[in-house]
N, C-alpha and C. Protein backbone atom coordinates (compact mmCIF):
# COMPACT_ATOMS: atom_id res chain seq x y z
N UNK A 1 -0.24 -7.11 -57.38
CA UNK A 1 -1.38 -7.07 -56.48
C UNK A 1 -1.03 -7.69 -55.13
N UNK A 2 -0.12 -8.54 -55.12
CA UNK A 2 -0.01 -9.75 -53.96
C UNK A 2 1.12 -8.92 -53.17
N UNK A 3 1.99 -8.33 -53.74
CA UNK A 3 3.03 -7.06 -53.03
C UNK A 3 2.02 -5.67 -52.36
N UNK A 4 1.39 -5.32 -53.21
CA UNK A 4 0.63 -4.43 -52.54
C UNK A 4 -0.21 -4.77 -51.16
N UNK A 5 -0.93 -6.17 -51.45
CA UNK A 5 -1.63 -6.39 -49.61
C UNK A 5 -0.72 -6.91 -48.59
N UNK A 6 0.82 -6.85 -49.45
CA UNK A 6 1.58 -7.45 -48.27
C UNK A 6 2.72 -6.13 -47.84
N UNK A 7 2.38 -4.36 -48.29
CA UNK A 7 2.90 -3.64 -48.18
C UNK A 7 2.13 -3.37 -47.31
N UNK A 8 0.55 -3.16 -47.40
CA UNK A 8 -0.60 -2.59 -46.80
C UNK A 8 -0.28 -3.46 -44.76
N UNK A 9 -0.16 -4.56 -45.20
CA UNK A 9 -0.55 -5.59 -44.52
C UNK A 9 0.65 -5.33 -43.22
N UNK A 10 2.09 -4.84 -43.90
CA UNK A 10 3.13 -4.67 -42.90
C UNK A 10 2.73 -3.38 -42.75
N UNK A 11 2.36 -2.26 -43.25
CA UNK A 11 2.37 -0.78 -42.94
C UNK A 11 1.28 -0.88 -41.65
N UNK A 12 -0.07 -1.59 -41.76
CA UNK A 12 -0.52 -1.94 -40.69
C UNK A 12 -0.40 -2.74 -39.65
N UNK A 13 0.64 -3.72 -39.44
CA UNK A 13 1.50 -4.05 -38.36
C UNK A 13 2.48 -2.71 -37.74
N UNK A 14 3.20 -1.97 -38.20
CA UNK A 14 4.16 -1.07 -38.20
C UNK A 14 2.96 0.00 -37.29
N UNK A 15 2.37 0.48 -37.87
CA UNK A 15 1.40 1.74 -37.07
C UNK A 15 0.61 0.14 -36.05
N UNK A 16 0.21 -0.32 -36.06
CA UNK A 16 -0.22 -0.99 -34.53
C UNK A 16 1.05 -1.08 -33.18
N UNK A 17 2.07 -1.35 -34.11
CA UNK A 17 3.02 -1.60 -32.88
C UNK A 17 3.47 -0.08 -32.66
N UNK A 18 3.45 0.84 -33.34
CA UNK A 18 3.81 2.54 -32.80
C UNK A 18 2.52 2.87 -32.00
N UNK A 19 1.61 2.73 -32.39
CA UNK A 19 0.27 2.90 -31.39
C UNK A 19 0.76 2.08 -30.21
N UNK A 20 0.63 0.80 -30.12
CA UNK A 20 1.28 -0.07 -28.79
C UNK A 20 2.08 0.75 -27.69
N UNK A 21 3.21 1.10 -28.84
CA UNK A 21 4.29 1.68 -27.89
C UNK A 21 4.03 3.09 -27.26
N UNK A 22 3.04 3.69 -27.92
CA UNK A 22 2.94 4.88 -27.63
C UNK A 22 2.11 5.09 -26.82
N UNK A 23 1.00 4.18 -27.00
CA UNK A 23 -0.29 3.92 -25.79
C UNK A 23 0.88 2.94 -24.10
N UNK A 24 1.56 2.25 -24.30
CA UNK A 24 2.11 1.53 -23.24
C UNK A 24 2.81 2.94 -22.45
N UNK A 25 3.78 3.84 -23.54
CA UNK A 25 4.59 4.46 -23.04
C UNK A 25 3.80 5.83 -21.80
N UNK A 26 2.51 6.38 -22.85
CA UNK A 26 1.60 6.93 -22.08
C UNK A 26 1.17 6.69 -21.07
N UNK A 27 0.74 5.81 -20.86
CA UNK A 27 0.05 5.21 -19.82
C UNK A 27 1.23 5.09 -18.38
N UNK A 28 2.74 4.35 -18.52
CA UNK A 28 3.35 4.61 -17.98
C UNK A 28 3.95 6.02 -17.07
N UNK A 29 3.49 6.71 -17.84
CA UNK A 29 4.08 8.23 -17.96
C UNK A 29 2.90 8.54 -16.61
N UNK A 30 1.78 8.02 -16.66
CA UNK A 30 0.58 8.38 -16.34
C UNK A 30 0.57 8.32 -14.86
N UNK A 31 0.81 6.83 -15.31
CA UNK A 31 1.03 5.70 -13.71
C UNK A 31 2.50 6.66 -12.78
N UNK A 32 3.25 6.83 -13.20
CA UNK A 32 4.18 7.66 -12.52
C UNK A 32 4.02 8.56 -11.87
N UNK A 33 3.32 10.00 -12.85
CA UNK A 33 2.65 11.36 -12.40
C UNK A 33 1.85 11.27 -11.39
N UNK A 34 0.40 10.18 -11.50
CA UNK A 34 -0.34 9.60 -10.32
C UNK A 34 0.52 9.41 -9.00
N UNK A 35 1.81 8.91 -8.97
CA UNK A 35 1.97 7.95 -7.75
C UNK A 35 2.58 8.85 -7.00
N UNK A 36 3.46 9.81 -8.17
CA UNK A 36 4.44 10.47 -7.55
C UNK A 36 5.51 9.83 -6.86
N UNK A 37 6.26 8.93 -7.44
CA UNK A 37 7.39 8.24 -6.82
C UNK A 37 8.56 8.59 -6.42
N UNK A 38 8.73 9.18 -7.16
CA UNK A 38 10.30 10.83 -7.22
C UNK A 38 10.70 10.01 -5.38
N UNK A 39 12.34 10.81 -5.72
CA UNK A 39 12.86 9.84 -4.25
C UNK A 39 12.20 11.15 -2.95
N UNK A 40 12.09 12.02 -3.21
CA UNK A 40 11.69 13.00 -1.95
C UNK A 40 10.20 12.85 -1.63
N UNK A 41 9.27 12.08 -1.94
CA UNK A 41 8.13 11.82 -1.68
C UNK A 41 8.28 10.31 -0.94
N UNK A 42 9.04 9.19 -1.90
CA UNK A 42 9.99 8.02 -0.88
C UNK A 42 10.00 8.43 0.07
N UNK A 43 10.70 9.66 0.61
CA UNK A 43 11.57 9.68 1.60
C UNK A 43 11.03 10.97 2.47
N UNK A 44 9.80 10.59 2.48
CA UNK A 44 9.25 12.38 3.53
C UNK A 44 10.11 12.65 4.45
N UNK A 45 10.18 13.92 4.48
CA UNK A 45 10.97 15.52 5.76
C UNK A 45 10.20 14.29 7.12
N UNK A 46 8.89 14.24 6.78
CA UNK A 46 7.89 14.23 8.27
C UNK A 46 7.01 13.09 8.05
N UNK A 47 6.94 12.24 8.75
CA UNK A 47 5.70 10.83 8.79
C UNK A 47 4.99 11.19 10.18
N UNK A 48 3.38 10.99 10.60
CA UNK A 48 3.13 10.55 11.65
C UNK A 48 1.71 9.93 11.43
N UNK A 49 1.53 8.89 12.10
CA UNK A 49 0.06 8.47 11.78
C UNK A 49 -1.30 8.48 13.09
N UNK A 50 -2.04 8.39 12.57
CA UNK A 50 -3.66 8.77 13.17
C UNK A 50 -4.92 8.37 13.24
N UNK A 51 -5.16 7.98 13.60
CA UNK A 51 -6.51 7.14 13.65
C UNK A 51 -7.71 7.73 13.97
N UNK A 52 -8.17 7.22 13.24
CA UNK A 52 -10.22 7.72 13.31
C UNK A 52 -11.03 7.21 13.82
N UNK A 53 -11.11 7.91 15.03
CA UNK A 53 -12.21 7.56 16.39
C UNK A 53 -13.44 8.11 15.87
N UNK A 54 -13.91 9.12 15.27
CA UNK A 54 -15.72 8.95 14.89
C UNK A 54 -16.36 7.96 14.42
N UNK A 55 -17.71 7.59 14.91
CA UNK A 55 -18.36 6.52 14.71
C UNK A 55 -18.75 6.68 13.13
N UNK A 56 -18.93 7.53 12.33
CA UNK A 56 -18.88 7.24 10.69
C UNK A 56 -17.50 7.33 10.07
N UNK A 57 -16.26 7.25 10.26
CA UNK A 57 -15.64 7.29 9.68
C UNK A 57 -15.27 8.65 8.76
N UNK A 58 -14.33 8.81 7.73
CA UNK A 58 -14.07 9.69 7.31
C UNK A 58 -14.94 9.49 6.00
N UNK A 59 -16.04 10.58 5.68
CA UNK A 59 -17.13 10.85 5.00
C UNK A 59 -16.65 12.09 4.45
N UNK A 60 -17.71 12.95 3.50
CA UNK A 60 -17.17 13.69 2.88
C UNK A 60 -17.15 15.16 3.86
N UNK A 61 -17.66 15.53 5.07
CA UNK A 61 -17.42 17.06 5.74
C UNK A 61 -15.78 16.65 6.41
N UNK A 62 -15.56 15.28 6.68
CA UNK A 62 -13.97 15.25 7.51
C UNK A 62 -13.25 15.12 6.41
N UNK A 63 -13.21 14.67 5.58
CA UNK A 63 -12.79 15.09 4.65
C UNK A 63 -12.49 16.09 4.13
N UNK A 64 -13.56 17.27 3.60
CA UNK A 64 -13.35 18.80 3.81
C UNK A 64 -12.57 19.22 4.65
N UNK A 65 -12.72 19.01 5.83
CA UNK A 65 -11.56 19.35 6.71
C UNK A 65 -10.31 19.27 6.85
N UNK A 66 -10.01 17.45 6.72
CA UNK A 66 -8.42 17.24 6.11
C UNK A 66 -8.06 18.14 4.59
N UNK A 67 -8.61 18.35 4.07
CA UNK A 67 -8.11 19.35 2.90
C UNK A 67 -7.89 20.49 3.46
N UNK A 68 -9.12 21.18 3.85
CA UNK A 68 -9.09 22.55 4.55
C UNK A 68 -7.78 23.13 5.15
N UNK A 69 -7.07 22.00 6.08
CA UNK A 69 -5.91 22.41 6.85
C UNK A 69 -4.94 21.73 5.56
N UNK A 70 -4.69 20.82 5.36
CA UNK A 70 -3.48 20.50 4.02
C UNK A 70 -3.27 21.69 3.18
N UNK A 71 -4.67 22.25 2.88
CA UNK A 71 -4.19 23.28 1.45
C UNK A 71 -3.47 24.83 1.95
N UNK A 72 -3.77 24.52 3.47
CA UNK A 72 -2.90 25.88 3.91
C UNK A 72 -1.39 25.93 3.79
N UNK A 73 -0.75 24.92 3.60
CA UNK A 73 0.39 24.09 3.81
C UNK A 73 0.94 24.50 2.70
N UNK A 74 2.07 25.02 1.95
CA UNK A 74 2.60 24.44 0.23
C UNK A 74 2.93 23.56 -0.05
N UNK A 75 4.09 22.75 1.06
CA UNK A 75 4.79 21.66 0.69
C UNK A 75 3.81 20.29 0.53
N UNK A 76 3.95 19.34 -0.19
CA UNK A 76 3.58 18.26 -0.56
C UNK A 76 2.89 17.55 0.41
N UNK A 77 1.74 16.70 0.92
CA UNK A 77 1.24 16.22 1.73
C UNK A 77 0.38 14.97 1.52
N UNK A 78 1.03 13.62 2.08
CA UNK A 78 0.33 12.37 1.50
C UNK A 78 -0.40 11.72 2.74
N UNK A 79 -1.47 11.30 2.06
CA UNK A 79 -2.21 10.42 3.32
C UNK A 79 -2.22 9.24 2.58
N UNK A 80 -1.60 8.04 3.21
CA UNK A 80 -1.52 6.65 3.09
C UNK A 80 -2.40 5.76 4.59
N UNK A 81 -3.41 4.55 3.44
CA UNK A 81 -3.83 3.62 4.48
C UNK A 81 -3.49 2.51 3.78
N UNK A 82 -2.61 1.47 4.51
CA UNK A 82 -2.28 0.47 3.92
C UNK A 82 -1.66 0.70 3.05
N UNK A 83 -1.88 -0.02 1.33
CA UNK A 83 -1.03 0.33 -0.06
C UNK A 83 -1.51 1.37 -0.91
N UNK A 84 -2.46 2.08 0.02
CA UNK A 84 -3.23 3.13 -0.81
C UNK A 84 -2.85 4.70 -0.47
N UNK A 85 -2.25 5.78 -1.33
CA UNK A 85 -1.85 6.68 -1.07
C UNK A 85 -2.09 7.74 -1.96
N UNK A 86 -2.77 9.06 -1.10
CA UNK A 86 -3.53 9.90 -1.69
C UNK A 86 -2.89 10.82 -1.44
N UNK A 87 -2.78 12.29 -2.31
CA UNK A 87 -2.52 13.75 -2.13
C UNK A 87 -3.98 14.36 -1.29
N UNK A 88 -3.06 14.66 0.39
CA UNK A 88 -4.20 15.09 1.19
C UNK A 88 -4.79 16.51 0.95
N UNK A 89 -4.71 16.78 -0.49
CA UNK A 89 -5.50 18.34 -0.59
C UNK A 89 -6.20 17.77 -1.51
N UNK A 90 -6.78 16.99 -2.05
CA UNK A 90 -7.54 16.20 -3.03
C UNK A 90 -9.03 15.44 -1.72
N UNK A 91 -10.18 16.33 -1.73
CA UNK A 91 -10.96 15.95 -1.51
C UNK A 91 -11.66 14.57 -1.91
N UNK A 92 -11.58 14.39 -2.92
CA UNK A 92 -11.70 12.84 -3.57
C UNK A 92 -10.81 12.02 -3.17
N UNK A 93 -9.48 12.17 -3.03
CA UNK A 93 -8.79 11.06 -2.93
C UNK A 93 -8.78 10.96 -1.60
N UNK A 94 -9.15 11.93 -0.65
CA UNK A 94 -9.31 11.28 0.74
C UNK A 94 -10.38 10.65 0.43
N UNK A 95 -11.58 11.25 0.32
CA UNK A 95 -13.01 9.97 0.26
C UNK A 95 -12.48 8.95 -0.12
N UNK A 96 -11.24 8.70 -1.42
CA UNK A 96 -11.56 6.88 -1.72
C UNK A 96 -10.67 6.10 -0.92
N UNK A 97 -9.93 6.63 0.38
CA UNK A 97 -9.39 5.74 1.31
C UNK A 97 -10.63 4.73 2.01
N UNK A 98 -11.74 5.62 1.98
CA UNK A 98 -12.98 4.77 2.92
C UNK A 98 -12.31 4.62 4.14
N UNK A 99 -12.03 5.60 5.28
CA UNK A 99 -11.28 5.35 6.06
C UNK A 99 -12.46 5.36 7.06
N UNK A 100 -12.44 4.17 7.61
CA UNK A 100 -13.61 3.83 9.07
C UNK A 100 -13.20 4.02 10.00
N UNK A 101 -14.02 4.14 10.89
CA UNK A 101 -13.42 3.91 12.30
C UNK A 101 -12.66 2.85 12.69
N UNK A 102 -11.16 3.25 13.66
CA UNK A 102 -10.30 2.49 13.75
C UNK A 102 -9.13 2.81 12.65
N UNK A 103 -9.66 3.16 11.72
CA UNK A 103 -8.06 3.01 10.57
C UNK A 103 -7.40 3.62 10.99
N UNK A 104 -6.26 3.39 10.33
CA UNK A 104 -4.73 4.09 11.07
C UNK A 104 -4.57 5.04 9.45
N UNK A 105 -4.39 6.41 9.72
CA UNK A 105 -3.72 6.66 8.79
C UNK A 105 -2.59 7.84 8.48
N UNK A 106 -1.55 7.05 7.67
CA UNK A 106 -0.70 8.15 7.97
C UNK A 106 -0.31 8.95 6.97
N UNK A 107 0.27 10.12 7.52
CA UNK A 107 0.42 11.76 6.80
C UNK A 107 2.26 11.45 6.75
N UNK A 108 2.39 11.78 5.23
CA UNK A 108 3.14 12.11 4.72
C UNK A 108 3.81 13.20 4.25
N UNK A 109 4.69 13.92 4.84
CA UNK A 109 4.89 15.72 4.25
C UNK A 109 6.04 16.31 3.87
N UNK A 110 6.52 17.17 3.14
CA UNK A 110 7.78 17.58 3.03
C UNK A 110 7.41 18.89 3.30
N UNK A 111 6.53 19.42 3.92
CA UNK A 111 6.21 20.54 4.21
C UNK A 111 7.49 21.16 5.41
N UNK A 112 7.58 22.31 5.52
CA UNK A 112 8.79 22.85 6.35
C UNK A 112 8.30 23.13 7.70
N UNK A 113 6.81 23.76 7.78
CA UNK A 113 6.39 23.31 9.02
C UNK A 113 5.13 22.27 9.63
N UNK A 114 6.20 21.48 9.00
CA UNK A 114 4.81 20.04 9.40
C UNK A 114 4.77 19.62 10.82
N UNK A 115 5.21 20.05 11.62
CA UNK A 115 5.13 20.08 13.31
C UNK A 115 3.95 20.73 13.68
N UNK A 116 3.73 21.85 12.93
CA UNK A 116 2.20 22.81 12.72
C UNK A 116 1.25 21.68 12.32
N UNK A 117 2.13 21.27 11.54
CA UNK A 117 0.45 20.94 10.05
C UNK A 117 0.14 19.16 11.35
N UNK A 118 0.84 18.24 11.81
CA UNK A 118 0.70 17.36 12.40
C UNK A 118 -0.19 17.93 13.62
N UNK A 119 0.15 19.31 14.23
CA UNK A 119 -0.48 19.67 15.49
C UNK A 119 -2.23 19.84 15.11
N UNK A 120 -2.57 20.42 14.14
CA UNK A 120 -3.52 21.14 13.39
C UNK A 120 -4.35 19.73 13.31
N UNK A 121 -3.95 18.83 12.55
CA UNK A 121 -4.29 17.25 12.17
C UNK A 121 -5.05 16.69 13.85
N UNK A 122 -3.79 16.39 14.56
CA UNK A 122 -3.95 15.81 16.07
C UNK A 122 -5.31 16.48 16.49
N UNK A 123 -5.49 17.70 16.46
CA UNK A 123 -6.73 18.49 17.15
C UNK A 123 -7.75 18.20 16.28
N UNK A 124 -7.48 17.92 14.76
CA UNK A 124 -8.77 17.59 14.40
C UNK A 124 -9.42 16.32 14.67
N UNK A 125 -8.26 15.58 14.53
CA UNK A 125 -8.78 13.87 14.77
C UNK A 125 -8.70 13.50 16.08
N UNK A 126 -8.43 14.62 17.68
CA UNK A 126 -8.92 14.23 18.62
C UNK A 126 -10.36 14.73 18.59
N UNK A 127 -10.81 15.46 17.93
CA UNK A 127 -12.03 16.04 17.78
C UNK A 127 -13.44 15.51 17.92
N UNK A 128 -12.86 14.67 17.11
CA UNK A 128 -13.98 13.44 16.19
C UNK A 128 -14.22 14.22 15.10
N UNK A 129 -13.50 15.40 14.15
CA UNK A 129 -14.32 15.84 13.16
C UNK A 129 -15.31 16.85 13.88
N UNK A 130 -15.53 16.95 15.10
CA UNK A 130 -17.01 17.36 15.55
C UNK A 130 -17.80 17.30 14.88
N UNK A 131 -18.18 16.09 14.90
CA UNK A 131 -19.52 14.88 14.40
C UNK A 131 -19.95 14.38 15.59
N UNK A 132 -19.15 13.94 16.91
CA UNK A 132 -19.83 13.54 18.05
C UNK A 132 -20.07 14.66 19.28
């Protein structure tokens, strides 16, 4: 009897620590896919950054917009403020920069013609969004 709750007892240590490892390993896997770290995202073709002169900030129609022109694009396209860095064809993940007036933010691309896609950007964010 006393072998049996101490078979039970390790078989359920054994499946907690494979769950552990398998939930840690997942999750890792997760955190990676999210960040996209790979060295060619490190190391964008193209950087330039931009700032947001409308008096609300980037809300959800400038937003629409920064997607609008990104998704014309194929190659890869990141908008970073500070330590925070979003895929700029992801309507959501621009909203959760909360980018106000004044922020600086910069575009990340491996796109082939990101001289376009930066020109396209510049005209929108001299714009104001046309919100003002």
């Amino acid at each position: 009897m006393i072998l049996l709750q101490h078979l039970s007892l390790l078989l359920c240590l054994v499946f907690f620590k494979l769950f552990l490892c398998l939930f840690f390993e997942t999750t890792l896997l997760f955190k990676k896919k999210m960040s996209n770290t790979d060295e060619e995202t490190q190391n964008p073709a193209y950087r330039f950054t931009l700032e947001v002169s409308n008096k609300m900030g980037v809300h959800a129609r400038p937003a629409a917009m920064i997607v609008r022109i990104a998704s014309k694009y194929s190659g890869e396209i990141w908008v970073r403020k500070e330590d925070e860095r979003v895929n700029a064809k992801s309507i959501m993940g621009i909203m959760m920069l909360a980018a106000a007036k004044g922020t600086e933010l910069q575009f990340e691309c491996t796109e082939e013609n990101a001289e376009n896609f930066e020109k396209e950007m510049k005209e929108l964010f001299s714009s104001k969004f046309q919100d003002e």
